[in-house]
Protein backbone atom coordinates (compact mmCIF):
# COMPACT_ATOMS: atom_id res chain seq x y z
CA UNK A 1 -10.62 5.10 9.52
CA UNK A 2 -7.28 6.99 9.60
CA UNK A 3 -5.40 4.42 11.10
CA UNK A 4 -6.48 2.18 7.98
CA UNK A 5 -5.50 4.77 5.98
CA UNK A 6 -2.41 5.29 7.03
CA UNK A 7 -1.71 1.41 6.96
CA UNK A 8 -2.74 1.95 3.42
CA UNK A 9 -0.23 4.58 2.86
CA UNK A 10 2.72 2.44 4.47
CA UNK A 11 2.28 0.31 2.14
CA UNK A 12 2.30 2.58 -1.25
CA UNK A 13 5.16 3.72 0.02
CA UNK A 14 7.06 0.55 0.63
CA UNK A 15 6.22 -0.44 -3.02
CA UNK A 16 7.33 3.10 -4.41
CA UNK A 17 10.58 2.10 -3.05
CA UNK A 18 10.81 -0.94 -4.25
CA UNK A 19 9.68 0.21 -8.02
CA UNK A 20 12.19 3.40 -7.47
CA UNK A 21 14.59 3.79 -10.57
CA UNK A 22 17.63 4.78 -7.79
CA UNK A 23 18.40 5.53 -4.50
CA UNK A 24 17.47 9.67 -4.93
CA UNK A 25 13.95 8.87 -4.65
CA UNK A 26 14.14 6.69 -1.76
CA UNK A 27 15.21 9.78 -0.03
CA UNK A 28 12.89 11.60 -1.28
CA UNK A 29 10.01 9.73 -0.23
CA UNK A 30 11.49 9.89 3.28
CA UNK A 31 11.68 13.47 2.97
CA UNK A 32 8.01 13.72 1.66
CA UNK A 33 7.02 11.43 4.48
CA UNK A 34 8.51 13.34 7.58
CA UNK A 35 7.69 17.00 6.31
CA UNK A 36 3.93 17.19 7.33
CA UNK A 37 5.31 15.95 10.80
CA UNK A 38 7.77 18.91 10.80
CA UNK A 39 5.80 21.69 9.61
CA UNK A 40 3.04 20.61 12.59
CA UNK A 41 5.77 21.00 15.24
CA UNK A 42 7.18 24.35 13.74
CA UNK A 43 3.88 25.28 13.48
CA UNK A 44 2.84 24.07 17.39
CA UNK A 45 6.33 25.40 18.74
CA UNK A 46 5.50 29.16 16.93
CA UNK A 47 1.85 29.29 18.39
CA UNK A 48 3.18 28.37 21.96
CA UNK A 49 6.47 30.87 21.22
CA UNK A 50 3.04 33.64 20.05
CA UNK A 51 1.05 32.95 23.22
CA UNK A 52 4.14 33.02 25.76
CA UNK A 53 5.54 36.47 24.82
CA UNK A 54 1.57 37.72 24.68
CA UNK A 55 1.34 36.60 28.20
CA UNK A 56 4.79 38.07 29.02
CA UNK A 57 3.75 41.59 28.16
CA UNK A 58 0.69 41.66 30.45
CA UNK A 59 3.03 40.51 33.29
């Protein structure tokens, strides 16, 4: 189901670029794109950056 759903989404966005009145929202539709794919790694690298100096000051 999210694999359709994100096929789904591909597609919106192709067409939003297409439709876009300039080139500033092309970028930012890329920008909107990526940034849930950033904030989950910042967000997975500061967990694992919590957990390792918890560990280091039981050591």
């Amino acid at each position: 189901m999210s694999l359709f759903l994100s096929f789904f989404q591909e597609k919106t966005i192709e067409e939003k670029i297409q439709n876009a009145p300039d080139s500033a929202y092309e970028i930012g539709v890329f920008i909107g794109s990526m940034l849930p794919f950033v904030l989950l790694v910042l967000l997975a690298y500061l967990i694992y950056r919590y957990n390792k100096n918890k560990n280091d000051k039981f050591s």
